[in-house]
N, C-alpha and C. Protein backbone atom coordinates (compact mmCIF):
# COMPACT_ATOMS: atom_id res chain seq x y z
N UNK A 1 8.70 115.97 94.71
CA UNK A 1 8.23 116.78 93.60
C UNK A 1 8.34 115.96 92.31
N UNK A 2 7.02 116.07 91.55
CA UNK A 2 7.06 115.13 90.03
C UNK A 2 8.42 116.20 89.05
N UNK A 3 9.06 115.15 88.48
CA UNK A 3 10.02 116.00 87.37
C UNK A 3 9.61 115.53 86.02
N UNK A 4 9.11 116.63 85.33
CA UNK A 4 8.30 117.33 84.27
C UNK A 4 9.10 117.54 83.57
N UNK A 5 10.03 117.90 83.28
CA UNK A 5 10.89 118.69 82.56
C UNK A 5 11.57 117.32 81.48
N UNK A 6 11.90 118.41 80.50
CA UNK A 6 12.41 117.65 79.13
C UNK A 6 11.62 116.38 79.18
N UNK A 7 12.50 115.28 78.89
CA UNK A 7 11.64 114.02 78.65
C UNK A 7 10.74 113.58 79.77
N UNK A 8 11.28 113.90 80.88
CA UNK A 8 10.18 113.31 82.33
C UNK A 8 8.75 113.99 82.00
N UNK A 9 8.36 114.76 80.99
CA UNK A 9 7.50 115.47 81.02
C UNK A 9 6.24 114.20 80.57
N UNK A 10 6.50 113.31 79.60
CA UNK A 10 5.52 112.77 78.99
C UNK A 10 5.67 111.34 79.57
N UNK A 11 4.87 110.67 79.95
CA UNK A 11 4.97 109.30 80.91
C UNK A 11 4.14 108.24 80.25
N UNK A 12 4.98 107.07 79.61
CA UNK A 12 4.00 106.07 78.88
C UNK A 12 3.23 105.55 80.32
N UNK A 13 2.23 104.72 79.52
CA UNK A 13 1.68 104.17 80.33
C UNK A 13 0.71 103.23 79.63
N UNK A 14 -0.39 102.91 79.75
CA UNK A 14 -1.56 101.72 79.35
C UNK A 14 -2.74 102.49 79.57
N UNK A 15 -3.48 102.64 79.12
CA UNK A 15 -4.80 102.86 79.75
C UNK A 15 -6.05 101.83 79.50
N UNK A 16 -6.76 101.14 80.32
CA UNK A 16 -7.58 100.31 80.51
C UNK A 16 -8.74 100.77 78.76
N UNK A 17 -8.78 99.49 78.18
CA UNK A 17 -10.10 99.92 77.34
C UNK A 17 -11.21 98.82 77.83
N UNK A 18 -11.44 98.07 77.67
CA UNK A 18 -12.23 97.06 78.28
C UNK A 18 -11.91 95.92 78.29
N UNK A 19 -12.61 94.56 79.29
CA UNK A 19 -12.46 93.27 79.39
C UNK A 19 -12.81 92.99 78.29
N UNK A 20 -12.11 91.82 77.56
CA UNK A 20 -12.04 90.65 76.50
C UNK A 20 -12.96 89.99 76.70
N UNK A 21 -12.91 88.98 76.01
CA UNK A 21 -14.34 87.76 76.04
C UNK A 21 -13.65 86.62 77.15
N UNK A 22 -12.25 86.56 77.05
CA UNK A 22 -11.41 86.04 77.78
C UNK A 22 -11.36 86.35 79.19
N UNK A 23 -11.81 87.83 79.39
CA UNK A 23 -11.66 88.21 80.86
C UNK A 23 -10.54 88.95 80.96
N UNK A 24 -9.64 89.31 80.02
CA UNK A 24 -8.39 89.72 80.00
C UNK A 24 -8.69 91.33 79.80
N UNK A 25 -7.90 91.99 80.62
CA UNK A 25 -7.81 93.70 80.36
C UNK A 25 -7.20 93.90 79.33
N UNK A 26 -7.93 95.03 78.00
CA UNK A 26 -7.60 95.30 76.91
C UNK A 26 -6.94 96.43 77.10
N UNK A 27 -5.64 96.84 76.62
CA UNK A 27 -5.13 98.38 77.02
C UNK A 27 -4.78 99.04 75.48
N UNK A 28 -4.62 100.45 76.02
CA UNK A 28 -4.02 100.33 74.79
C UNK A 28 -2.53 101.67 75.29
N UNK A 29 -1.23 101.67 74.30
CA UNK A 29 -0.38 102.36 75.23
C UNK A 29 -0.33 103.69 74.38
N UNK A 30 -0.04 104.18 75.62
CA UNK A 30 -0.42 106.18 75.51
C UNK A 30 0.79 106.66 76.48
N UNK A 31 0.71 107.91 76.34
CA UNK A 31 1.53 109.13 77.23
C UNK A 31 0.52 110.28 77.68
N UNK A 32 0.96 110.36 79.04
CA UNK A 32 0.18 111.05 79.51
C UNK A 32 1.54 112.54 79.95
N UNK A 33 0.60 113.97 79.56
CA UNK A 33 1.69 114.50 79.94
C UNK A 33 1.40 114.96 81.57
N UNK A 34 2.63 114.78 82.08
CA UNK A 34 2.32 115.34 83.57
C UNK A 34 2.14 116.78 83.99
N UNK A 35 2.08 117.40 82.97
CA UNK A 35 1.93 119.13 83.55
C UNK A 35 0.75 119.07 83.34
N UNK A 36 -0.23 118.45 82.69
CA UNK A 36 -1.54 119.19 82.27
C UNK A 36 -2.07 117.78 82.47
N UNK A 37 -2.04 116.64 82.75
CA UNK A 37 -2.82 115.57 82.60
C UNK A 37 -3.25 115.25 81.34
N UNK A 38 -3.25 115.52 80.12
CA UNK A 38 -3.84 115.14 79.04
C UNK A 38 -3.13 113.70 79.00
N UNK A 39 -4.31 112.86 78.37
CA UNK A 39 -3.46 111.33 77.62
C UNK A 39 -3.36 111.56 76.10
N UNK A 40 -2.51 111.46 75.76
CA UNK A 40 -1.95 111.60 74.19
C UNK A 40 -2.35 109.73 73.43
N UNK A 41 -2.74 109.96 72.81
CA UNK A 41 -3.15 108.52 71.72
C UNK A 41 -2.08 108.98 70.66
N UNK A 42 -1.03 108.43 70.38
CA UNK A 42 0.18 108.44 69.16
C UNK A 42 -1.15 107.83 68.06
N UNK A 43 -1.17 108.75 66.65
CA UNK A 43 -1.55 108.02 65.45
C UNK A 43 -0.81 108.27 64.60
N UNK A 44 -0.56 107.50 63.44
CA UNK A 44 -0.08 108.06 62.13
C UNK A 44 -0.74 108.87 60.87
N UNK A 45 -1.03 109.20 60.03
CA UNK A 45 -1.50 109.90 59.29
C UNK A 45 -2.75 109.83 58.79
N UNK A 46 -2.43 107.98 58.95
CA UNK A 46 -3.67 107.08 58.26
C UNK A 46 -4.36 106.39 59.38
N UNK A 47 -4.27 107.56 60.51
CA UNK A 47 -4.93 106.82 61.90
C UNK A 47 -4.78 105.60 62.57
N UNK A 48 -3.95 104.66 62.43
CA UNK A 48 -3.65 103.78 62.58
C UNK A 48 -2.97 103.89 64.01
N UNK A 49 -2.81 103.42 65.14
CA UNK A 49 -2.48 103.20 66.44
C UNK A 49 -1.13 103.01 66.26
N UNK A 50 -0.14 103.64 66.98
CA UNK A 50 1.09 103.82 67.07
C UNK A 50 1.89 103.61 68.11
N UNK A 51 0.88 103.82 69.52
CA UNK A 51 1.16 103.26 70.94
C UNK A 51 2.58 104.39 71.11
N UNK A 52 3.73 103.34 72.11
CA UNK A 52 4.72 104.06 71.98
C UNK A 52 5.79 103.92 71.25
N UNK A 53 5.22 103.92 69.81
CA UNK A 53 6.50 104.02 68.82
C UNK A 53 6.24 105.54 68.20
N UNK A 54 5.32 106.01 68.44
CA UNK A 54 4.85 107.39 68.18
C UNK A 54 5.14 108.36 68.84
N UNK A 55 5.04 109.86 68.51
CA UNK A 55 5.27 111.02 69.60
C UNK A 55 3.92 111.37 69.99
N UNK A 56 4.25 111.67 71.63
CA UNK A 56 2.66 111.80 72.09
C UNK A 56 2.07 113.17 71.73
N UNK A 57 2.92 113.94 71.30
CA UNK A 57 1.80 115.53 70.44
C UNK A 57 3.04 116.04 69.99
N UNK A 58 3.08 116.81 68.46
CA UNK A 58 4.36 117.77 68.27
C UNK A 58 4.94 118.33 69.41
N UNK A 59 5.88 118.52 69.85
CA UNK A 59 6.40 118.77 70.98
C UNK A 59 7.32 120.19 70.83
N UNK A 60 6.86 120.87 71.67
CA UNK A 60 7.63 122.32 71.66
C UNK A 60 9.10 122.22 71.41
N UNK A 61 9.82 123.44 71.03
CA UNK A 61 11.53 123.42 70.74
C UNK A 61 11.68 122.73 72.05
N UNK A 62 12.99 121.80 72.18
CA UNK A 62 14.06 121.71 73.35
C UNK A 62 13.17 120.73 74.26
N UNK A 63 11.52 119.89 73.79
CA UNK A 63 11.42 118.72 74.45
C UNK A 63 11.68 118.06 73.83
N UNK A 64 11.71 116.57 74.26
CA UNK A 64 12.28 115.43 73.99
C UNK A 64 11.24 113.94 74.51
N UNK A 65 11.43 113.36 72.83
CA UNK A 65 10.30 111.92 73.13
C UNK A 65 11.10 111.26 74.07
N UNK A 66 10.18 110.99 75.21
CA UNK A 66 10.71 109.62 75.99
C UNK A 66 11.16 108.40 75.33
N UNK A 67 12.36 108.02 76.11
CA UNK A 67 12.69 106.68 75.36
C UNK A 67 12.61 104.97 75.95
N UNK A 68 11.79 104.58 75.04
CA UNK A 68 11.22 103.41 75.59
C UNK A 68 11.95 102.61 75.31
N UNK A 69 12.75 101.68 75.87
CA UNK A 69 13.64 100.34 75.64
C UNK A 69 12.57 99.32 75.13
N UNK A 70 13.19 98.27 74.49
CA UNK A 70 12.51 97.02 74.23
C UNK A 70 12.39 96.42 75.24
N UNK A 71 13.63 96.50 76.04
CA UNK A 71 13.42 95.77 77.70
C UNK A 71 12.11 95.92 78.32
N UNK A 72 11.82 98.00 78.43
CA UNK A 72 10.62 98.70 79.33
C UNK A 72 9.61 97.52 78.75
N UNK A 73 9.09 97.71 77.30
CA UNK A 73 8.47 97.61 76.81
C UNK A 73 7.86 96.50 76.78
N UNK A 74 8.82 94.98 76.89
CA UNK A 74 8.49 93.52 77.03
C UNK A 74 8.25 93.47 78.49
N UNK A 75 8.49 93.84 79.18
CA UNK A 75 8.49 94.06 80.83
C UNK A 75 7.28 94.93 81.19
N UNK A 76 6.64 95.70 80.62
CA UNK A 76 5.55 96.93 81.43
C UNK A 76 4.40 96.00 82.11
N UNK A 77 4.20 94.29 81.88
CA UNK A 77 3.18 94.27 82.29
C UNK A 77 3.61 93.69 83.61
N UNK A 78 4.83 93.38 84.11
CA UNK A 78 5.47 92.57 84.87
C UNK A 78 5.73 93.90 85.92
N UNK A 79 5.75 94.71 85.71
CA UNK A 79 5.42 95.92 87.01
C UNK A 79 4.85 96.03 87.70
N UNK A 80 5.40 96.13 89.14
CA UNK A 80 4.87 96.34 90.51
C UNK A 80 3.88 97.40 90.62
N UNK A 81 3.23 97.98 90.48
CA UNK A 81 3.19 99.83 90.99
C UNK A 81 2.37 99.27 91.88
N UNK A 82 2.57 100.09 92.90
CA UNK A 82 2.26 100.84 94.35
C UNK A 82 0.52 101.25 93.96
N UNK A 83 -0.75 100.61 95.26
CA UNK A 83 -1.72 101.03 94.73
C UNK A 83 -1.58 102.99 96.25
């Protein structure tokens, strides 16, 4: 069973924007929430891309922003996942 609750609720992640001139996958990083599938784009006021230093939508009383280490964060591209 997925665990949703409090912070497990919102799941960073990358989402593909397109190949570079380089050939390289352009991403950009988001939260997706797992109860409803929406992907959240973090902006600031002045629209500016926030990735995950941002909250992925005002968040109801008693949730909680996931917390991303600098570790996760220098490391996300060095992840295995399972196809």
């Amino acid at each position: 069973m997925l665990e949703t609750y409090g912070h497990k609720r919102f799941w960073p992640m990358k989402e593909f924007q397109r190949r570079g001139a380089d050939g390289e996958n352009e991403t950009k990083e988001v939260y997706r929430d797992m109860t409803t599938g929406e992907v959240h784009h973090p902006i600031d006021k002045d629209g500016n891309d926030l990735g995950w230093n941002g909250s992925p939508t005002p968040l109801p009383s008693g949730e909680k922003l996931p917390v991303m280490s600098r570790s996760f964060r220098d490391h996300y591209d060095d992840i295995r996942w399972h196809k």
